[in-house]
C-alpha atoms as a PDB file:
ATOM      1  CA  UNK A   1      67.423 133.092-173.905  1.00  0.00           C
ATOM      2  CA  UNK A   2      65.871 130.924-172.188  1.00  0.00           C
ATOM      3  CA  UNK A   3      67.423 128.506-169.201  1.00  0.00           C
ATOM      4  CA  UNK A   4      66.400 125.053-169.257  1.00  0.00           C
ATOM      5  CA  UNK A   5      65.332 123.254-165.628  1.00  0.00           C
ATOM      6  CA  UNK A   6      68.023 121.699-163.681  1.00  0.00           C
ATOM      7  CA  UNK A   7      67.304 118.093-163.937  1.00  0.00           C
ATOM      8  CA  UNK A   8      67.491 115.958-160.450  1.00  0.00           C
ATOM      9  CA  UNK A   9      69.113 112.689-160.911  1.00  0.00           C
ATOM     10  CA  UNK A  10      68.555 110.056-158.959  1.00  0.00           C
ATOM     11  CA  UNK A  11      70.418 106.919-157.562  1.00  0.00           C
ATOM     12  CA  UNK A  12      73.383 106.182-155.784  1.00  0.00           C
ATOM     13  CA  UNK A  13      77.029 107.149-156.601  1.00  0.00           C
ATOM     14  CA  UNK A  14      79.861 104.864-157.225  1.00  0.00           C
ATOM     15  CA  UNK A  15      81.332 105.684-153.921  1.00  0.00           C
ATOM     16  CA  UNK A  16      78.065 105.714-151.924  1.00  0.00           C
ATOM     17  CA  UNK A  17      77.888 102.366-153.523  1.00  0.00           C
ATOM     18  CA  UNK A  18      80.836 100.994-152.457  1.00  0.00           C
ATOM     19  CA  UNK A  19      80.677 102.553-148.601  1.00  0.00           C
ATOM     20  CA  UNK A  20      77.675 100.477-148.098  1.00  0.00           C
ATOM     21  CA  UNK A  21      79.064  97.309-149.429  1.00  0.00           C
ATOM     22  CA  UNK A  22      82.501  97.759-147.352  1.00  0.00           C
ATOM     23  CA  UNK A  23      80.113  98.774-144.124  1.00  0.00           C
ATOM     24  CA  UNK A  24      78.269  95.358-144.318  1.00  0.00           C
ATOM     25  CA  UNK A  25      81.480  93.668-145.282  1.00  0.00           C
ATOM     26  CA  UNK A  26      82.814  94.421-141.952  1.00  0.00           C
ATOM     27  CA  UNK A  27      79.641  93.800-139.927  1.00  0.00           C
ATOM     28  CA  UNK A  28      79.853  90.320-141.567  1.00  0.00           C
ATOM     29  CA  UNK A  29      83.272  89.721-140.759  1.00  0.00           C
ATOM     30  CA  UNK A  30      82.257  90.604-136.869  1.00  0.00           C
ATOM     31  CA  UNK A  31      79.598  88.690-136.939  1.00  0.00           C
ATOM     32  CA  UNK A  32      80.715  85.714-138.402  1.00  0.00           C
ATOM     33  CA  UNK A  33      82.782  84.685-134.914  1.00  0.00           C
ATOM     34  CA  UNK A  34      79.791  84.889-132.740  1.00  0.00           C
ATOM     35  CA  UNK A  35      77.613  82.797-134.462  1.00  0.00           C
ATOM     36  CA  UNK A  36      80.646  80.084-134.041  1.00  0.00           C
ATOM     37  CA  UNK A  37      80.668  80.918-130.628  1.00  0.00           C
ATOM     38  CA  UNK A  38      76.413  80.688-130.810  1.00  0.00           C
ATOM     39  CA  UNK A  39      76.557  77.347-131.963  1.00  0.00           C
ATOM     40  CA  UNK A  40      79.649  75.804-129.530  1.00  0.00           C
ATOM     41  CA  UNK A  41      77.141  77.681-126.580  1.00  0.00           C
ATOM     42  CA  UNK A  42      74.382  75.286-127.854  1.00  0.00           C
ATOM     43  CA  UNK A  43      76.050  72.053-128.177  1.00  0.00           C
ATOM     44  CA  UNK A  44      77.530  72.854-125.061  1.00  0.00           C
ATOM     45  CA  UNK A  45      73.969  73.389-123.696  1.00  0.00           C
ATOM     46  CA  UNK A  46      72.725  70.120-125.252  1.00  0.00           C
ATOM     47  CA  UNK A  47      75.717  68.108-123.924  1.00  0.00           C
ATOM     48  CA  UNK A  48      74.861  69.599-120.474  1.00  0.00           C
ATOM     49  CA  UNK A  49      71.150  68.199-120.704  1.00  0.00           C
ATOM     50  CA  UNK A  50      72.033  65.056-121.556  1.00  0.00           C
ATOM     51  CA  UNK A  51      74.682  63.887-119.021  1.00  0.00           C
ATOM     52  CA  UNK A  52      72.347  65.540-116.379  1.00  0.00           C
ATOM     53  CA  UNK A  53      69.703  62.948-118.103  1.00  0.00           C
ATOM     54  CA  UNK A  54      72.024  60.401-118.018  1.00  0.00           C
ATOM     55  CA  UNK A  55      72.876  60.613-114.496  1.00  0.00           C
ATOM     56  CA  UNK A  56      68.905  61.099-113.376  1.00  0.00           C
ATOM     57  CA  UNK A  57      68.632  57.842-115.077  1.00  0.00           C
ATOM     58  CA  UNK A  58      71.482  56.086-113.157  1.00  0.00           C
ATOM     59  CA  UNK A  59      70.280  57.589-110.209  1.00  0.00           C
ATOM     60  CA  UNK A  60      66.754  56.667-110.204  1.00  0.00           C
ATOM     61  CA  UNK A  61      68.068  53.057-111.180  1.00  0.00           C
ATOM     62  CA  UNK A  62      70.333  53.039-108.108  1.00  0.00           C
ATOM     63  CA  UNK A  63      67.087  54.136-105.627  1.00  0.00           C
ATOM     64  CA  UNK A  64      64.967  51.478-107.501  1.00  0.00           C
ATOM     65  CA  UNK A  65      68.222  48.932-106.006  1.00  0.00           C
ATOM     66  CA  UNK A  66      68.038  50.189-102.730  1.00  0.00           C
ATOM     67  CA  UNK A  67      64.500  50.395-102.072  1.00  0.00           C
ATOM     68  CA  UNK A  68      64.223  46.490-103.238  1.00  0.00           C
ATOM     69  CA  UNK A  69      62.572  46.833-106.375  1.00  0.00           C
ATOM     70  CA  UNK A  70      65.834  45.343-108.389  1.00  0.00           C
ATOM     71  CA  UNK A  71      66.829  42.472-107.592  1.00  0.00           C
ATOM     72  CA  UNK A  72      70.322  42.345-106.634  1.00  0.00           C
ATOM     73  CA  UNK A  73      73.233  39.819-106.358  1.00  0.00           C
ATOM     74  CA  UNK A  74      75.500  40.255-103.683  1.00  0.00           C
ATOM     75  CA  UNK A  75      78.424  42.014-104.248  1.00  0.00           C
ATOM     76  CA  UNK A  76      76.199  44.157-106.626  1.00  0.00           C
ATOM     77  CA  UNK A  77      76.808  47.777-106.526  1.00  0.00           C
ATOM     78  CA  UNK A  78      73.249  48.737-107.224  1.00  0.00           C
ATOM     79  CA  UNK A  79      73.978  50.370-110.762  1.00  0.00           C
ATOM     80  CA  UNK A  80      72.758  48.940-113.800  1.00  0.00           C
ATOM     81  CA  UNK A  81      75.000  46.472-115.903  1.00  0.00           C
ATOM     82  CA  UNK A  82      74.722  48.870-118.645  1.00  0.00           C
ATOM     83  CA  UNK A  83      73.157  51.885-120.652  1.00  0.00           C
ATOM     84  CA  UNK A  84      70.712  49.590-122.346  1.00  0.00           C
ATOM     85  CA  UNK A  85      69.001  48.429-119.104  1.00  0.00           C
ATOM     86  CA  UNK A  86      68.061  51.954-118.431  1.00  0.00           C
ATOM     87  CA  UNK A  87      65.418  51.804-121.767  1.00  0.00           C
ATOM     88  CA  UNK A  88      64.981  48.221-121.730  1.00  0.00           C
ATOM     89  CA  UNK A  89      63.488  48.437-118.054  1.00  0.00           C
ATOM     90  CA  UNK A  90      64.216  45.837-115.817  1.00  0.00           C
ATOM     91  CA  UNK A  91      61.879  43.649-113.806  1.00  0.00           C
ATOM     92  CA  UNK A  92      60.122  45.231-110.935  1.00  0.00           C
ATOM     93  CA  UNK A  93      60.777  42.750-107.282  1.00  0.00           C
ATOM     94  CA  UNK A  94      57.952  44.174-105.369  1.00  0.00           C
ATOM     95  CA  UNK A  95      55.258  42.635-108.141  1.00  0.00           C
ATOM     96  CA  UNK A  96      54.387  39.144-107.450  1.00  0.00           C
ATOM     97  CA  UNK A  97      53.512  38.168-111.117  1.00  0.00           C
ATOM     98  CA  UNK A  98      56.943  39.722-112.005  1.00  0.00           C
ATOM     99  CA  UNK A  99      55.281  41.180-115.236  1.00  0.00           C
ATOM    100  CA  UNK A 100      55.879  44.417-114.409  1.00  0.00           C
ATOM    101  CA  UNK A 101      58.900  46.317-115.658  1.00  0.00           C
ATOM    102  CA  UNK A 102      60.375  49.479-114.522  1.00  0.00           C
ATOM    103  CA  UNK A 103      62.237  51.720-117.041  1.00  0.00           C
ATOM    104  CA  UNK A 104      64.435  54.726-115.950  1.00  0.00           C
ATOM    105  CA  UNK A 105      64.934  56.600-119.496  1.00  0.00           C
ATOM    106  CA  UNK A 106      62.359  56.652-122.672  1.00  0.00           C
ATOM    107  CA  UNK A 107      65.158  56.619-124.908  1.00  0.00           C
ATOM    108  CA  UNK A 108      69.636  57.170-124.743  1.00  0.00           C
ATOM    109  CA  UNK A 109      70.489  60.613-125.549  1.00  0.00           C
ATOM    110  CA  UNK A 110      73.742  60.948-127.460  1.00  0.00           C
ATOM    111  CA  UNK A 111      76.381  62.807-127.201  1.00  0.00           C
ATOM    112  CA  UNK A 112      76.156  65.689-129.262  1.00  0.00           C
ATOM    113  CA  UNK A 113      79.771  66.042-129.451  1.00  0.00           C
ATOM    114  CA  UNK A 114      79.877  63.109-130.608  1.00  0.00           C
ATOM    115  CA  UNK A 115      80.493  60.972-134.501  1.00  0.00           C
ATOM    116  CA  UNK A 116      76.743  61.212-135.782  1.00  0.00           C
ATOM    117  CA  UNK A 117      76.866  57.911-137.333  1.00  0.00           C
ATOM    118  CA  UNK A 118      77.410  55.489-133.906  1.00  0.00           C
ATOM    119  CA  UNK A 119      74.876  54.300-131.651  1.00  0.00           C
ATOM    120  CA  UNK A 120      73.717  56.355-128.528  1.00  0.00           C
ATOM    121  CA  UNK A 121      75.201  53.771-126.331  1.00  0.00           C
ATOM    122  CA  UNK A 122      77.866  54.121-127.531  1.00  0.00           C
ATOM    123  CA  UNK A 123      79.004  57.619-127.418  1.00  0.00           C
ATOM    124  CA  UNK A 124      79.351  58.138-123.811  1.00  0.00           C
ATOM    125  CA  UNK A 125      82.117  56.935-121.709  1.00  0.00           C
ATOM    126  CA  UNK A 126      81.755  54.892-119.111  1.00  0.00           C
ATOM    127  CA  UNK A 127      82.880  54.650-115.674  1.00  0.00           C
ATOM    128  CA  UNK A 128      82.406  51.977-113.588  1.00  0.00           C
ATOM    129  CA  UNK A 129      81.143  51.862-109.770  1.00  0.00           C
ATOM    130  CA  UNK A 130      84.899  50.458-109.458  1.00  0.00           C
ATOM    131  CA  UNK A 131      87.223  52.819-111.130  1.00  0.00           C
ATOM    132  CA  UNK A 132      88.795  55.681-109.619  1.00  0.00           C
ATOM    133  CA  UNK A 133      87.560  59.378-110.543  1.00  0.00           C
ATOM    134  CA  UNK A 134      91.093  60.500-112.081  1.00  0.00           C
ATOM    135  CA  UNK A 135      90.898  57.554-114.633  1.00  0.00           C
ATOM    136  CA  UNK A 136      87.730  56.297-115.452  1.00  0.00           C
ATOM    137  CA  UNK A 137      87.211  52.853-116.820  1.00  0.00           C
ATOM    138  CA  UNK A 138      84.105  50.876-117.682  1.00  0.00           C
ATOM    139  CA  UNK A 139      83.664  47.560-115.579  1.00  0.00           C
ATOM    140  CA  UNK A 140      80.228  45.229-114.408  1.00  0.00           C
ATOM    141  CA  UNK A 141      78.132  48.495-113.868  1.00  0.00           C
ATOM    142  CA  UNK A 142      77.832  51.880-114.892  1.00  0.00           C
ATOM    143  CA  UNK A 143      78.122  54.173-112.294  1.00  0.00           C
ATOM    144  CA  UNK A 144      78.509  57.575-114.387  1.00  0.00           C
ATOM    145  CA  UNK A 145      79.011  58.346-117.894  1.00  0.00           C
ATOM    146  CA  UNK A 146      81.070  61.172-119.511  1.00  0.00           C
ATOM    147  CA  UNK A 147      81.585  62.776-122.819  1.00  0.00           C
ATOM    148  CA  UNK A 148      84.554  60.760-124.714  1.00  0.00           C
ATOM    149  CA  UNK A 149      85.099  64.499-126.830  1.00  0.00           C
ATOM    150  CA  UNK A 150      88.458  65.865-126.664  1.00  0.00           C
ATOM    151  CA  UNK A 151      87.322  69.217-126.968  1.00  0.00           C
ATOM    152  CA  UNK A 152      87.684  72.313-124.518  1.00  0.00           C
ATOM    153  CA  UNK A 153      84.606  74.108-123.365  1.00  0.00           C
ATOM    154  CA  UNK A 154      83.894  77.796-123.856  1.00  0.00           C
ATOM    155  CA  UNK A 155      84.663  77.712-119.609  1.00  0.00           C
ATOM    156  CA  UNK A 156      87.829  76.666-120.184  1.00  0.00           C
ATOM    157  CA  UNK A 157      87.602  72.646-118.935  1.00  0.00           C
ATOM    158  CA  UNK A 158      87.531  69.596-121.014  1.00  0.00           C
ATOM    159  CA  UNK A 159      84.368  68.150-122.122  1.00  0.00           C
ATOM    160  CA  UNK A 160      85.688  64.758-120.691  1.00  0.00           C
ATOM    161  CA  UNK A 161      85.547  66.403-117.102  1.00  0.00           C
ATOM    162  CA  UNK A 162      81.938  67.496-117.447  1.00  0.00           C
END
């Protein structure tokens, strides 16, 4: 008599089959929180970089004031009437043809926290040179602008105390 080869089979089994799919099943439910958390970390990051361009802005507008290159009005704080001066540029008081403009920002970043759809200008708060630090209010100057989300960071603080 003779005895036939064993034949090798190949491929996966049902249950091989189905340890895989429940092993990547749960690596994808881990994973799935941290790229939330990923993505919170960046806006966070890009909300960061934009009130610390903000505030450069306001700053270097403020030195401009005191070093008598804006002209000011008394009772003036120094601090630009609003957001829009900060692209627009402003004249420059030390040129004699007054033809010269100095500009503090190229453009407004938004807030990335913010609705998409508005205006740069129009997504930051504003707090006025005026206004107390516990309750910001916008007035005849902006003297520091904050994010108007009502969000809490990753940190733990509000995005309106950044």
């Amino acid at each position: 008599m003779l005895k036939s080869a064993p034949t090798e089979q190949r491929g996966f089994t049902l249950v091989e089959m189905m340890a895989v799919v429940t092993i990547i099943g749960i690596l994808a439910a881990a994973a799935q929180p941290l790229a939330v958390w990923v993505h919170k970390r960046q806006r966070e990051a890009e909300l960061r970089q934009a009130l610390r361009t903000m505030r450069n802005g306001l700053d270097a507008y403020w030195q401009a004031a005191h070093d008598g290159r804006i002209t000011l009005k008394a009772g003036d704080s120094g601090y630009p009437p609003d957001l829009d001066s900060l692209v627009h540029g402003v004249p420059d008081a030390k040129d004699p043809a007054r033809q010269k403009r100095l500009y503090f920002l190229r453009r407004l970043p938004r807030d990335p926290l913010a609705d998409a759809s508005m205006p740069a200008a129009q997504t930051w708060g504003l707090r006025s040179y005026d206004s107390p630090p516990e309750s910001p209010a916008p007035g005849r100057d902006v003297f520091d602008v904050y994010s108007r989300a009502e969000g809490i960071a990753i940190d733990g603080s509000r995005y309106r105390d950044w």
